[in-house]
C-alpha atoms as a PDB file:
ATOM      1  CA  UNK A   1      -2.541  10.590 -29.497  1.00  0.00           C
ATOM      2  CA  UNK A   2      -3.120   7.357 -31.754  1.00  0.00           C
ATOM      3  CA  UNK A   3      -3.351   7.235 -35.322  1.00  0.00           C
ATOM      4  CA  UNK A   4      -5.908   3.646 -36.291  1.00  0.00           C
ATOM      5  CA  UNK A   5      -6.301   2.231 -39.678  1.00  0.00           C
ATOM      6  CA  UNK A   6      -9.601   0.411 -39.775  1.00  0.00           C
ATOM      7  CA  UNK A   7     -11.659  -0.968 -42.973  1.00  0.00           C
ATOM      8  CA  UNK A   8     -15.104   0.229 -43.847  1.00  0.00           C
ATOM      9  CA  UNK A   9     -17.839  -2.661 -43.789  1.00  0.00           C
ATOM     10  CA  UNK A  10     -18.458  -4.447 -47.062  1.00  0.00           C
ATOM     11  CA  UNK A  11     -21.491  -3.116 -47.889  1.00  0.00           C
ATOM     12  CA  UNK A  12     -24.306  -6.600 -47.664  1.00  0.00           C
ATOM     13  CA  UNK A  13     -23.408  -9.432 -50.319  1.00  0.00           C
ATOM     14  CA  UNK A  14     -19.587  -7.834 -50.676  1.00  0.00           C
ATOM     15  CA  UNK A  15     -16.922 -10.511 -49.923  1.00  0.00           C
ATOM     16  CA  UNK A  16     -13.402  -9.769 -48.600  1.00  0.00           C
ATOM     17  CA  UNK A  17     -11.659  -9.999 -51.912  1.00  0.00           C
ATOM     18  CA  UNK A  18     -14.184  -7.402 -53.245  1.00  0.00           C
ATOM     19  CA  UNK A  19     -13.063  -4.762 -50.683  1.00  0.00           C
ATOM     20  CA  UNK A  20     -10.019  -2.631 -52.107  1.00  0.00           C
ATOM     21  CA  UNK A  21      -6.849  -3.140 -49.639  1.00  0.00           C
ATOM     22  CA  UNK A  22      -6.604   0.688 -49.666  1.00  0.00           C
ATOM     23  CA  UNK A  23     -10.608   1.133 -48.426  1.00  0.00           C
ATOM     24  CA  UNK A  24      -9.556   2.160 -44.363  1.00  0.00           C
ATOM     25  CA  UNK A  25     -11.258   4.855 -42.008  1.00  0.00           C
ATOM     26  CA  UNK A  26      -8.106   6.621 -41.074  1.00  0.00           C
ATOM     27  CA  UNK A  27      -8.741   8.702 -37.370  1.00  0.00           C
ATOM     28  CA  UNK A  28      -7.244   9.941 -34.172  1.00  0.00           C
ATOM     29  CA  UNK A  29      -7.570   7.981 -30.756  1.00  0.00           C
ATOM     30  CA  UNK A  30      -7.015   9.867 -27.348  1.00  0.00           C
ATOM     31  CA  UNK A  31      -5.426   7.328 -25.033  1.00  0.00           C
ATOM     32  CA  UNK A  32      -8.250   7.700 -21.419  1.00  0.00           C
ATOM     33  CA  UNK A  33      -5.967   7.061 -18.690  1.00  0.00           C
ATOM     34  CA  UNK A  34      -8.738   5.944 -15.778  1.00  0.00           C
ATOM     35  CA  UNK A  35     -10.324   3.241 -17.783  1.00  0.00           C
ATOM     36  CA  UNK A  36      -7.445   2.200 -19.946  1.00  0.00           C
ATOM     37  CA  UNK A  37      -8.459   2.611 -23.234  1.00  0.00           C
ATOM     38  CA  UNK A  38      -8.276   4.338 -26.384  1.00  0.00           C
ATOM     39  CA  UNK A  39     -11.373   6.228 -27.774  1.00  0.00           C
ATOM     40  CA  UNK A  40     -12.112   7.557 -31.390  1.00  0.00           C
ATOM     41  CA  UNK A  41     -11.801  11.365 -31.991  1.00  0.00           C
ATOM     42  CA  UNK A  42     -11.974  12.330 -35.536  1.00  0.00           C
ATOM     43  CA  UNK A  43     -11.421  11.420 -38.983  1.00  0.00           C
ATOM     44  CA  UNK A  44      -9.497  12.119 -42.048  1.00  0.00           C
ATOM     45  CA  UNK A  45     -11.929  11.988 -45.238  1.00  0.00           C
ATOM     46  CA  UNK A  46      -8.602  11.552 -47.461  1.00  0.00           C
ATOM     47  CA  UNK A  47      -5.338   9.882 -46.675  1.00  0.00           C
ATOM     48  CA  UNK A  48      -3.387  12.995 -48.239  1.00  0.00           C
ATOM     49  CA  UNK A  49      -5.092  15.125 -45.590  1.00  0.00           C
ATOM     50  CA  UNK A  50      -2.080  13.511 -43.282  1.00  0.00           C
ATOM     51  CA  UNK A  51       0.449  14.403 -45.784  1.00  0.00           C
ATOM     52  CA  UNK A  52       2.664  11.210 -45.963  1.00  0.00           C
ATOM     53  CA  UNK A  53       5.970  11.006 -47.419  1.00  0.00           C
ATOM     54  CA  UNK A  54       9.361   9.279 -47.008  1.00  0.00           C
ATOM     55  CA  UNK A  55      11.921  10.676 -44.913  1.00  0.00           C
ATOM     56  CA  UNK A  56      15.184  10.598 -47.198  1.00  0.00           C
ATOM     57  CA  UNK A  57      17.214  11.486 -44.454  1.00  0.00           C
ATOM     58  CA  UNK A  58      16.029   8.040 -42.587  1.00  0.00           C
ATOM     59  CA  UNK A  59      17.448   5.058 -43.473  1.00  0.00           C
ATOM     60  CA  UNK A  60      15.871   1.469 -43.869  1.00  0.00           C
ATOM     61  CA  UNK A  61      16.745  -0.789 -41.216  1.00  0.00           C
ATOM     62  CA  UNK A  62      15.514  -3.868 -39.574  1.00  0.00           C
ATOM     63  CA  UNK A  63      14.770  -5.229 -35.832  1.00  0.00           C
ATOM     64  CA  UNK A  64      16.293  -7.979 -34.627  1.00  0.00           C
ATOM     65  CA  UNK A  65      14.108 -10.287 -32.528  1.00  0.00           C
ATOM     66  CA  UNK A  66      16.848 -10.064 -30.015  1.00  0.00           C
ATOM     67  CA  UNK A  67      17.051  -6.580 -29.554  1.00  0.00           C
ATOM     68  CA  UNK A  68      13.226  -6.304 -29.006  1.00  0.00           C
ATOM     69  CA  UNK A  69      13.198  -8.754 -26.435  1.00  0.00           C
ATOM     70  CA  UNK A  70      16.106  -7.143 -24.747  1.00  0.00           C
ATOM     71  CA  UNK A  71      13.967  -3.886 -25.058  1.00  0.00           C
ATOM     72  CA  UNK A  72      11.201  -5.402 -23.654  1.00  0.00           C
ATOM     73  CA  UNK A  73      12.568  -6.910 -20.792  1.00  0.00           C
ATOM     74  CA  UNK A  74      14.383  -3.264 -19.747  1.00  0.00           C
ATOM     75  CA  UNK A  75      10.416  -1.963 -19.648  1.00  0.00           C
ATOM     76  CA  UNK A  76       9.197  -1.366 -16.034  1.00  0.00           C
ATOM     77  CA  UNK A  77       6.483  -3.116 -14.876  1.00  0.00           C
ATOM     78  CA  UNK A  78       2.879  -1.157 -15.332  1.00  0.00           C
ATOM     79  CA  UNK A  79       0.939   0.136 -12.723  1.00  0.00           C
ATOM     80  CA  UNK A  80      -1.755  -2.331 -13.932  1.00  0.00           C
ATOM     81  CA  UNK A  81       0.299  -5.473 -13.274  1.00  0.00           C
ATOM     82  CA  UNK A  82       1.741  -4.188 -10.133  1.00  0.00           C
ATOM     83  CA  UNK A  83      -1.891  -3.470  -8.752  1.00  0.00           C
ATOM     84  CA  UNK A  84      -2.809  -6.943 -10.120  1.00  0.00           C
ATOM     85  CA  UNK A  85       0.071  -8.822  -8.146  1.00  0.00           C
ATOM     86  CA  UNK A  86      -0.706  -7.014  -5.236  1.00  0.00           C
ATOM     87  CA  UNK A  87      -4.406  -8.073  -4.573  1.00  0.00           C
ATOM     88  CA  UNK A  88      -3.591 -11.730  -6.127  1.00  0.00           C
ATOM     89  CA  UNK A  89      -0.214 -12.039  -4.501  1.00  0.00           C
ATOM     90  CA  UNK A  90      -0.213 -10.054  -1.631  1.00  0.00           C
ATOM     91  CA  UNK A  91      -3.538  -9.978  -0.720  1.00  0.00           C
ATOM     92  CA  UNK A  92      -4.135  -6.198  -0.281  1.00  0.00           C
ATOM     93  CA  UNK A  93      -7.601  -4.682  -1.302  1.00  0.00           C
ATOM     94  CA  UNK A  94      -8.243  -2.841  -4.707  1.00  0.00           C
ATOM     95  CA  UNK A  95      -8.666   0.683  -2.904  1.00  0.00           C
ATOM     96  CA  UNK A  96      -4.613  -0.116  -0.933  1.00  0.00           C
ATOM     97  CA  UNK A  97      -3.622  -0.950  -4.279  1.00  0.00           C
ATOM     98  CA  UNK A  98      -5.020   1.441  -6.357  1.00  0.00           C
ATOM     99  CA  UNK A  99      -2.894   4.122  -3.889  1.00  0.00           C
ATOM    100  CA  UNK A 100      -0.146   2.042  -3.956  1.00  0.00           C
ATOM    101  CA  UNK A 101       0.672   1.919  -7.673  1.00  0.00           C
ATOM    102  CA  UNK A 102      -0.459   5.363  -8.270  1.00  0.00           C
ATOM    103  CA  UNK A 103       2.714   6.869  -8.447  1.00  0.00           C
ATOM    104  CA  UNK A 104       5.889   4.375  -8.759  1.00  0.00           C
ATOM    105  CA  UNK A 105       8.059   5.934  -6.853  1.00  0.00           C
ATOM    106  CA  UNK A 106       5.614   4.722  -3.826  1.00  0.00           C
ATOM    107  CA  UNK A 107       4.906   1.074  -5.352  1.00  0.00           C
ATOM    108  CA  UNK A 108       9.376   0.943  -5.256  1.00  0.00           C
ATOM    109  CA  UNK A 109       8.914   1.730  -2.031  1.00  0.00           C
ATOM    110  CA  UNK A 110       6.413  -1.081  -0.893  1.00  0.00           C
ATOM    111  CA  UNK A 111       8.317  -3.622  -3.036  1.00  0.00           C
ATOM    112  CA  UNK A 112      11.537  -2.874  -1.033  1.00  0.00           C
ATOM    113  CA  UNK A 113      10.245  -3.288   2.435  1.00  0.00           C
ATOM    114  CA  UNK A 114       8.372  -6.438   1.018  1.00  0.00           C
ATOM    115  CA  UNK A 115      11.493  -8.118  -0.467  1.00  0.00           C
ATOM    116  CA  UNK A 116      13.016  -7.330   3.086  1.00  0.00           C
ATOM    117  CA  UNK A 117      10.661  -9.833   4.363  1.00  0.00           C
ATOM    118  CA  UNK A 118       7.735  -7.885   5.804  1.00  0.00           C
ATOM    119  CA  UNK A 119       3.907  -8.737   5.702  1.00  0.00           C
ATOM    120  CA  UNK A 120       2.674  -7.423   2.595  1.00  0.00           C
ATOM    121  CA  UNK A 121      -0.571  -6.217   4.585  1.00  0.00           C
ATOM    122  CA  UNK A 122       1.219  -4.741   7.399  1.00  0.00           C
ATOM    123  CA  UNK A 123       3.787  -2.624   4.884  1.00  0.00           C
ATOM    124  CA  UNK A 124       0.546  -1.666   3.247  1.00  0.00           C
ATOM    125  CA  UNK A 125      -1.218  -0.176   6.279  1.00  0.00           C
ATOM    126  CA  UNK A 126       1.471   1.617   7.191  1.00  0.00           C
ATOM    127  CA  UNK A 127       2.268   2.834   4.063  1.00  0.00           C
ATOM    128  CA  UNK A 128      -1.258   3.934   2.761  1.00  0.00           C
ATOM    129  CA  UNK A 129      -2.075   5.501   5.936  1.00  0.00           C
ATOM    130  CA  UNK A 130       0.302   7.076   8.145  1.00  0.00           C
ATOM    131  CA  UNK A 131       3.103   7.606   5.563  1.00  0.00           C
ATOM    132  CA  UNK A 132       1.103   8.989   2.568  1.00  0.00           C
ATOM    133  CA  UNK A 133      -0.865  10.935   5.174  1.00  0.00           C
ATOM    134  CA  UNK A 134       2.596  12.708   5.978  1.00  0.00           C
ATOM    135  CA  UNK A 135       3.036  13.445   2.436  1.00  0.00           C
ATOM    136  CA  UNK A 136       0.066  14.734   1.573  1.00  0.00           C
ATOM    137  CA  UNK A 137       0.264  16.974   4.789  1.00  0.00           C
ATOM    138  CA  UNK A 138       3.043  18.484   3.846  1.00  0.00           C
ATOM    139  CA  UNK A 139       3.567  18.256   0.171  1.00  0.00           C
ATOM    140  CA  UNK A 140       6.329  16.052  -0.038  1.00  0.00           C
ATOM    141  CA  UNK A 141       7.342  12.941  -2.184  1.00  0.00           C
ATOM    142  CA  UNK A 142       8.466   9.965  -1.087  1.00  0.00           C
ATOM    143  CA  UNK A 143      11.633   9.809  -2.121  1.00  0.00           C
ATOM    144  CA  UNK A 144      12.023  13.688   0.337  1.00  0.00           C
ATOM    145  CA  UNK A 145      11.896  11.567   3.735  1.00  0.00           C
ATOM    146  CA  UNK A 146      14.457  10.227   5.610  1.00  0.00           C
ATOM    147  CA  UNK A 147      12.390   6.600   6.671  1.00  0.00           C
ATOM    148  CA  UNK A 148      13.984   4.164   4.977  1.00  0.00           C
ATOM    149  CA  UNK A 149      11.870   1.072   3.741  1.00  0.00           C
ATOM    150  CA  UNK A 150      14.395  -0.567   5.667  1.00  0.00           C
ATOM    151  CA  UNK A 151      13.578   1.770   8.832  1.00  0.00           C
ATOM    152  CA  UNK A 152       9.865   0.858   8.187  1.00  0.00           C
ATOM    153  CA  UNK A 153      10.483  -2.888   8.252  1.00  0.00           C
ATOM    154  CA  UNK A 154      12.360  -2.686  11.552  1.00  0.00           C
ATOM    155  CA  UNK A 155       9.630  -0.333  12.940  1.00  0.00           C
ATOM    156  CA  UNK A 156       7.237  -3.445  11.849  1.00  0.00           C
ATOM    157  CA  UNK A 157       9.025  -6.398  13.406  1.00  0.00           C
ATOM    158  CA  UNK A 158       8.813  -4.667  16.479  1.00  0.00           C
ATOM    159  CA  UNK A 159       5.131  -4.761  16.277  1.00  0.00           C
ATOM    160  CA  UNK A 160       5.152  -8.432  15.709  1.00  0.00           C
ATOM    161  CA  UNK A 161       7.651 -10.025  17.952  1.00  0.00           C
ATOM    162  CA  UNK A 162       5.483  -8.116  20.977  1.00  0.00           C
ATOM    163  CA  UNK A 163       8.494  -5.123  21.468  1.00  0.00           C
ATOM    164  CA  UNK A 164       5.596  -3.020  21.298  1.00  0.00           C
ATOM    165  CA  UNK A 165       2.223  -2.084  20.671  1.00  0.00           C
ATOM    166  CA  UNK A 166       0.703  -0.590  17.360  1.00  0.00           C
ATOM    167  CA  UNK A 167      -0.344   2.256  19.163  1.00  0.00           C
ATOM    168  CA  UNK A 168       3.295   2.630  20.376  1.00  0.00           C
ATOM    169  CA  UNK A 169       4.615   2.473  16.551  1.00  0.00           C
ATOM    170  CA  UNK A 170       2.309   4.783  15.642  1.00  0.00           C
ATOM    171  CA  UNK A 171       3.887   7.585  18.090  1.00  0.00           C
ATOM    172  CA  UNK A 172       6.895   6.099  16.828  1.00  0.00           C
ATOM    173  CA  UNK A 173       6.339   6.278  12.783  1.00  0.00           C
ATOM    174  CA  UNK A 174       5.102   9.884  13.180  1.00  0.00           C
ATOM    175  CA  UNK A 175       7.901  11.287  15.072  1.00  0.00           C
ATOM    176  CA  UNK A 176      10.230   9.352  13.016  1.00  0.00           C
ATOM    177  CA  UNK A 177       8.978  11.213   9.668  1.00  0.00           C
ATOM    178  CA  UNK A 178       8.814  14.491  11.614  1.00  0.00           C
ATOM    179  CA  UNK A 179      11.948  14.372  13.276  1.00  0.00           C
ATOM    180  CA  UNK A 180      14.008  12.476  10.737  1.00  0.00           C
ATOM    181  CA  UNK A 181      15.489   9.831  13.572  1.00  0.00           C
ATOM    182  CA  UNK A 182      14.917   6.249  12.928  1.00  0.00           C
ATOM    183  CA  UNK A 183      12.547   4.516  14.642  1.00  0.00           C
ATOM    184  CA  UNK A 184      14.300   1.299  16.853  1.00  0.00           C
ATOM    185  CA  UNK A 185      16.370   4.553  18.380  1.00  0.00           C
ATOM    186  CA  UNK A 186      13.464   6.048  19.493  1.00  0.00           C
ATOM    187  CA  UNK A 187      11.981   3.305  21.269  1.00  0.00           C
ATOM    188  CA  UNK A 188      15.398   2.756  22.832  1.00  0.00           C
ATOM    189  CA  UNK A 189      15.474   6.637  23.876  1.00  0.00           C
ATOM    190  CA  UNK A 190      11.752   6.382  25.209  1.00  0.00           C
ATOM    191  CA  UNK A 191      12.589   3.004  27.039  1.00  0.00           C
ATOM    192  CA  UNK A 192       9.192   1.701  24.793  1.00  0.00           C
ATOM    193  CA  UNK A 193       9.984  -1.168  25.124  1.00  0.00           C
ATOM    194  CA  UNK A 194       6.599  -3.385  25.991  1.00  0.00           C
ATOM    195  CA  UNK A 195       6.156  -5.454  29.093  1.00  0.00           C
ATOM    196  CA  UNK A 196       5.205  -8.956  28.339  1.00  0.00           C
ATOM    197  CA  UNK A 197       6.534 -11.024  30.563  1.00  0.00           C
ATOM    198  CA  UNK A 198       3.185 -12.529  33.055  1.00  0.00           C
ATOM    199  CA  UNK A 199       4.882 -11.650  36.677  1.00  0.00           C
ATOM    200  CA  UNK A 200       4.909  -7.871  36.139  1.00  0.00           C
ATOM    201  CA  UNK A 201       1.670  -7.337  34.457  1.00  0.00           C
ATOM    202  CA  UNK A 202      -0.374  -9.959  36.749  1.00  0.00           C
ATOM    203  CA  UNK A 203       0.978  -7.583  39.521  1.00  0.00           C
ATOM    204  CA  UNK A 204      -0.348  -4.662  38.012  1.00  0.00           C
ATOM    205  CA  UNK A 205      -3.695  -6.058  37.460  1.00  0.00           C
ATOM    206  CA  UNK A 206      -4.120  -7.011  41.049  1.00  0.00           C
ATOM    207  CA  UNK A 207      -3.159  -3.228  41.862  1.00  0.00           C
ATOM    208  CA  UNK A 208      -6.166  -1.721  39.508  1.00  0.00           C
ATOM    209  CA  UNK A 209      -8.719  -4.569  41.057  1.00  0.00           C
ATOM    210  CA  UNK A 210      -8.274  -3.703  44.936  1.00  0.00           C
ATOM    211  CA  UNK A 211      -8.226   0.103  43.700  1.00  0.00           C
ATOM    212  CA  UNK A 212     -11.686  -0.910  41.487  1.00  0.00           C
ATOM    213  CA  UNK A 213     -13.147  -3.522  43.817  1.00  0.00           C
ATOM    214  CA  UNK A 214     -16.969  -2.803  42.285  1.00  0.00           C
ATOM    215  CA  UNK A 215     -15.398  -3.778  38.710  1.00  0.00           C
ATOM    216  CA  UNK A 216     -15.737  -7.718  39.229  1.00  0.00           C
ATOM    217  CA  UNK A 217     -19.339  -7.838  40.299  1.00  0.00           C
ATOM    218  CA  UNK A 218     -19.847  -4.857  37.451  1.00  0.00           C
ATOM    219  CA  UNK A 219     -18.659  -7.386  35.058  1.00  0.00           C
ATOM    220  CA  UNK A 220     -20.014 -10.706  36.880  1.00  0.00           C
ATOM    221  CA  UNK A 221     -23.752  -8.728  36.407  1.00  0.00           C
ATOM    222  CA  UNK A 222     -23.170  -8.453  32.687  1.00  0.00           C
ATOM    223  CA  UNK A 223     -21.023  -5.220  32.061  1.00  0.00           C
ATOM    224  CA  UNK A 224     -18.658  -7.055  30.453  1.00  0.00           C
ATOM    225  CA  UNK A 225     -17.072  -3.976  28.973  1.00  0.00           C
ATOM    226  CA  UNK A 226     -15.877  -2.888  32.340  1.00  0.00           C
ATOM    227  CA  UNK A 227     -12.844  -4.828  31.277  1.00  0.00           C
ATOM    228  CA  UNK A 228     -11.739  -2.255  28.884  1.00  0.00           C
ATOM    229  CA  UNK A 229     -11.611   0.000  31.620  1.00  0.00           C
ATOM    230  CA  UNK A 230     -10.008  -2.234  33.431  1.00  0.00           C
ATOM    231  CA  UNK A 231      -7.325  -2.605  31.114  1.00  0.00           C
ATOM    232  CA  UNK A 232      -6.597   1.302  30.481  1.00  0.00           C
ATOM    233  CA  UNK A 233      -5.716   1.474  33.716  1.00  0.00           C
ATOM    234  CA  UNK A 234      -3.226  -1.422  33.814  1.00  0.00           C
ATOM    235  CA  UNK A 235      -1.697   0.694  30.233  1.00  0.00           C
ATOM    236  CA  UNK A 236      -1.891   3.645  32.526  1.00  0.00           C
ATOM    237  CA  UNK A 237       0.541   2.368  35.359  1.00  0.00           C
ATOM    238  CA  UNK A 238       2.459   0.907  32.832  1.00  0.00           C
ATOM    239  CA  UNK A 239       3.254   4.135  30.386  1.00  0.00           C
ATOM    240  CA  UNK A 240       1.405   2.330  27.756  1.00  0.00           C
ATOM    241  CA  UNK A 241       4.412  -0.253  27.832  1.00  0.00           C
ATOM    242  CA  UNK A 242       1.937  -3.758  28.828  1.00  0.00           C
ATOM    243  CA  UNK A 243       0.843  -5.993  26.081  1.00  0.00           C
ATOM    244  CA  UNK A 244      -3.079  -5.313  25.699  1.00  0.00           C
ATOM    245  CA  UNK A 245      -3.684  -8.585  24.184  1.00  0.00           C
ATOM    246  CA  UNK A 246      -1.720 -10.369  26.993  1.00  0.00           C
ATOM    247  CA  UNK A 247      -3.419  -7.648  29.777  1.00  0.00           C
ATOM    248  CA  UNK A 248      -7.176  -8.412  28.576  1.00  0.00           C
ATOM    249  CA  UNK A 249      -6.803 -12.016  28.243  1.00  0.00           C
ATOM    250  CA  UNK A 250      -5.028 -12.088  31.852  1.00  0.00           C
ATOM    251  CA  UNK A 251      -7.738  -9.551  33.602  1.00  0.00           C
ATOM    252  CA  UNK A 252     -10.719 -11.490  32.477  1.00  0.00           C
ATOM    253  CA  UNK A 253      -8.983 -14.755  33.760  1.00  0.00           C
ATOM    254  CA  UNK A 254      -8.119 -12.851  37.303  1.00  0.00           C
ATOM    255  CA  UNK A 255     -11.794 -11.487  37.751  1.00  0.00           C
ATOM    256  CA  UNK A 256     -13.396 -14.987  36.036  1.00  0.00           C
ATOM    257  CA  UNK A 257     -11.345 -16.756  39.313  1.00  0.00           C
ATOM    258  CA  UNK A 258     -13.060 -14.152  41.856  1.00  0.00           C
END
């Protein structure tokens, strides 16, 4: 609750100096949380109805400039910034941020796996989606699992340097939070490891083409989705270990030559 001071409105022809210092509305303002600002409740018709008086027991004494700065610099950053830095900084939408900062234990936790060196984005997705899912599932906070941010960047570089898939991190991430084991051991455990190297997956799509011979003139007639298909089964043979980016991009080239 906020107590406001404001001065009545000189009534028309009135000048400043002919309003008495002492002539204020005095009211209550309720703080509204969702669109950050204050709003007027109600008002006091007299000042004594608030009952002022010194405290004897108080003593005077003064601020230094210092020790307000030093005060203000040990203040936490507000939600409001934090969701401002991360759609002008980070590049994250509103709705990602608005999640993010809605309760700071989870905007510490982005910030660590960002100052770790992750993409923003990435941390984000994962974070807002899989890992808050968890929560909510089954009422915990963040600060209850045993994925580190550190665990999640790890989990992440995977996904970029090609170790393996998103759909393989996903498995990962969930049976990380579930069974409280951190995720590189898992995909060490599961040999997850994804196959990128050309040799092994070029073999694999000549396999799936003699066993689909109709596929090429499917996709030479116009079904050009056929290649999705086509590309399944290669994941199939493979446990879900080939790279689908490098597998697509390889199978249209193979069936393109035919």
């Amino acid at each position: 609750m906020h107590m406001d001071l404001h001065p009545h409105t000189p009534h028309k022809g009135a000048t400043s100096a002919s309003v008495p210092k002492d002539d204020f509305d005095i009211y209550l303002r309720s703080y509204d949380e969702e669109s950050g600002t204050t709003i007027r409740m109600r008002s006091k018709v007299d000042a004594i109805d608030y009952k002022y008086f010194v405290e004897p027991n108080i003593p005077k004494f003064k601020l230094s400039k210092e020790w307000l700065e030093e005060i203000r610099k040990s203040i936490p950053e507000l939600a409001s910034d934090r969701k401002a830095k991360y759609i002008n900084e980070y590049g994250i939408s509103n709705y990602d941020a608005t999640i993010l900062v809605k309760e700071k234990p989870v905007a510490d936790y982005y910030e660590e796996t960002i100052k770790l060196g992750v993409n923003p984005k990435s941390s984000s997705n994962w974070i807002t989606s899989v890992i808050l899912g968890h929560l909510n599932k089954f009422e915990l906070n963040i600060n209850d699992i045993f994925l580190t941010p550190k665990m999640l960047v790890d989990l992440i570089k995977l996904i970029d340097d090609g170790t393996i898939s998103s759909k393989q991190a996903k498995e990962v991430l969930f049976e990380a939070l579930t069974e409280n084991k951190e995720p590189t051991k898992i995909v060490e455990e599961k040999g997850m490891k994804q196959i990128g190297d050309t040799d092994t997956i070029n073999k694999m799509i000549q396999e799936v083409l003699e066993e689909q011979p109709d596929s090429i003139e499917q996709y030479k007639n116009g079904r050009t989705n056929i290649v999705d298909f086509l590309v399944g089964q290669v994941m199939k043979k493979t446990r879900g270990q080939a790279n689908p980016a490098m597998t697509r991009s390889m199978m249209i080239e193979e069936i393109e030559k035919r």
